[in-house]
C-alpha atoms as a PDB file:
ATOM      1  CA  UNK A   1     183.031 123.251 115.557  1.00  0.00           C
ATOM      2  CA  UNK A   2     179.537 122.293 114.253  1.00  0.00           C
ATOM      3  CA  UNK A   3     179.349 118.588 112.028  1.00  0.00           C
ATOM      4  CA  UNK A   4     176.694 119.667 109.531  1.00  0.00           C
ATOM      5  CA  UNK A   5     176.765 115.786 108.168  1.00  0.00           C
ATOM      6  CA  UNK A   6     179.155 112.882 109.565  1.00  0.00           C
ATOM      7  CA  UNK A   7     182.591 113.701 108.601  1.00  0.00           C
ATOM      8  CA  UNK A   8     181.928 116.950 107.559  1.00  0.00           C
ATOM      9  CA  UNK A   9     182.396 119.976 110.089  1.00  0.00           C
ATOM     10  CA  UNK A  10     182.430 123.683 110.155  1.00  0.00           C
ATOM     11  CA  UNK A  11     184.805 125.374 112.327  1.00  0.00           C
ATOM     12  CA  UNK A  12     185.320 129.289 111.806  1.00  0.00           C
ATOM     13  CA  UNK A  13     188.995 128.831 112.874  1.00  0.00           C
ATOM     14  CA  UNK A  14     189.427 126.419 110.313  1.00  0.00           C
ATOM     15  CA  UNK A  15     189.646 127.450 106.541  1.00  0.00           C
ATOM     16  CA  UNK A  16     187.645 130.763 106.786  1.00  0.00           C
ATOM     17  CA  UNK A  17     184.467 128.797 108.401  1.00  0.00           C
ATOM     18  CA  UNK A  18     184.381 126.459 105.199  1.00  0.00           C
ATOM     19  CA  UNK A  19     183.188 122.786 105.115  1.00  0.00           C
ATOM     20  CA  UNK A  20     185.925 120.727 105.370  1.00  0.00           C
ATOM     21  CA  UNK A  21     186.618 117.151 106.269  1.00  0.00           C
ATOM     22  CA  UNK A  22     186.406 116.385 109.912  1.00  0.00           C
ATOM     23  CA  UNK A  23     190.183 115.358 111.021  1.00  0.00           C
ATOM     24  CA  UNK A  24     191.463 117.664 107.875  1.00  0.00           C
ATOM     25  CA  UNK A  25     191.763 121.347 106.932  1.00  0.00           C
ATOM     26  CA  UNK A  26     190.660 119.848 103.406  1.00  0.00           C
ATOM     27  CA  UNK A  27     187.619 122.152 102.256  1.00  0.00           C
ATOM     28  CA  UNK A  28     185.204 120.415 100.192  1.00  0.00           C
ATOM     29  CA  UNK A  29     185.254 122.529  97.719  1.00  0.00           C
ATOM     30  CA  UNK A  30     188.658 121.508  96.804  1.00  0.00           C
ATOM     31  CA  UNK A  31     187.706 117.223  96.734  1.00  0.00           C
ATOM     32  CA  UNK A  32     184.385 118.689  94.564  1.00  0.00           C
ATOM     33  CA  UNK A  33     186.440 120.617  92.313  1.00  0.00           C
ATOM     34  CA  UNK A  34     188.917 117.731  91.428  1.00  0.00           C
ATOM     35  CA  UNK A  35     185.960 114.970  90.988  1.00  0.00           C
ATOM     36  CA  UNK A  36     184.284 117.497  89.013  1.00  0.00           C
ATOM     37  CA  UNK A  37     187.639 118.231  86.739  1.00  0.00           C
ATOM     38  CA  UNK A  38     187.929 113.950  85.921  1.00  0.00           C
ATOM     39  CA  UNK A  39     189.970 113.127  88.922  1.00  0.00           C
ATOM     40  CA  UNK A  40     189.100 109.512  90.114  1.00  0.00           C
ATOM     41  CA  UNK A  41     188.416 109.285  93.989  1.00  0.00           C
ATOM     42  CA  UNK A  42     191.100 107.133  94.077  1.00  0.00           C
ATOM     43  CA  UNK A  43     193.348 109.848  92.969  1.00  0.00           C
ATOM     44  CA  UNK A  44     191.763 112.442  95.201  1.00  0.00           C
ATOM     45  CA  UNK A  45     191.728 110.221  98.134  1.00  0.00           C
ATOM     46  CA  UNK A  46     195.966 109.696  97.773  1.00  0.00           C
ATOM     47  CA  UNK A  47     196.922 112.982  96.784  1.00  0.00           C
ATOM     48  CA  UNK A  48     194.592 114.574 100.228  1.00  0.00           C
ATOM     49  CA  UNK A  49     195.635 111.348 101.984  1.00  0.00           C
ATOM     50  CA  UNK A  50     191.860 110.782 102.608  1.00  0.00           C
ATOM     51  CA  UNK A  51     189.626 107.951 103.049  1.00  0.00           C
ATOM     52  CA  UNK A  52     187.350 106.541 100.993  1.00  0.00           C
ATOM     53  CA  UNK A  53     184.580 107.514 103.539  1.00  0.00           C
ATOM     54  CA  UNK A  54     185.498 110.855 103.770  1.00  0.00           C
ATOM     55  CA  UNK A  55     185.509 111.649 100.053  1.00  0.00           C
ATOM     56  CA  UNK A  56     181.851 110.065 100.065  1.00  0.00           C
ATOM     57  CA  UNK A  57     180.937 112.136 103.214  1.00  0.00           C
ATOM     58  CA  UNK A  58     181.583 115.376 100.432  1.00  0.00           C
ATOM     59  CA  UNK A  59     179.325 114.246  97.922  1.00  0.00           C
ATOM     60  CA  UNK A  60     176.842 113.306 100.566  1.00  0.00           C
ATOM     61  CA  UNK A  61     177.152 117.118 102.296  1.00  0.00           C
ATOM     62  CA  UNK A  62     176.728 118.597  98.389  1.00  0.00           C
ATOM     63  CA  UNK A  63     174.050 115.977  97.953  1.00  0.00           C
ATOM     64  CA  UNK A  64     171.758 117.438 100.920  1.00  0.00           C
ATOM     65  CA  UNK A  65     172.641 121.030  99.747  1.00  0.00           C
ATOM     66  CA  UNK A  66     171.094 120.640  96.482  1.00  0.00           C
ATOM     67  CA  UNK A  67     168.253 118.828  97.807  1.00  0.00           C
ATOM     68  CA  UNK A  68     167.711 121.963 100.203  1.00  0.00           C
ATOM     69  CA  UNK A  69     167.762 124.001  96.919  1.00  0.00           C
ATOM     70  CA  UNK A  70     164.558 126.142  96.001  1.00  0.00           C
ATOM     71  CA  UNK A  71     164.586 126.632  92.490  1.00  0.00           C
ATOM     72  CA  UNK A  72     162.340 129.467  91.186  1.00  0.00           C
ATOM     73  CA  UNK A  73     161.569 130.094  87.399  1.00  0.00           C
ATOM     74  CA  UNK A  74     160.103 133.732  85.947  1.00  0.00           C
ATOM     75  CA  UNK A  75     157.528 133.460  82.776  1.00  0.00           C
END
């Protein structure tokens, strides 16, 4: 199991190797994908009986990922 930002941990025996919360077997790309569809993080954090911490430690792993991002434009 390797934390790749506090809270958030990848484990190859858990969920396929996917981030998910540390403590959980919730992937991140499920708490994204609700945010992202309207859900409030109240509602995702008592529907995944979650924290409000770990709901922020998600946006903070996605947040580092996109600043790691290259972007590379073609004329």
């Amino acid at each position: 199991m390797r934390e790749v930002v506090p809270g958030v941990v990848i484990d190859e025996n858990i969920c396929s190797g996917k981030a998910v919360i540390k403590g959980t077997r919730v992937p991140l790309e499920l708490v994204l994908g609700k945010l992202a569809g309207g859900a409030s993080m109240e509602e995702v954090v008592e529907e995944h009986e979650l924290s409000r911490e770990q709901v922020l430690a998600t946006l903070r792993y996605a947040a580092s990922l996109v600043e790691e991002e290259e972007v590379h434009t073609t004329s």
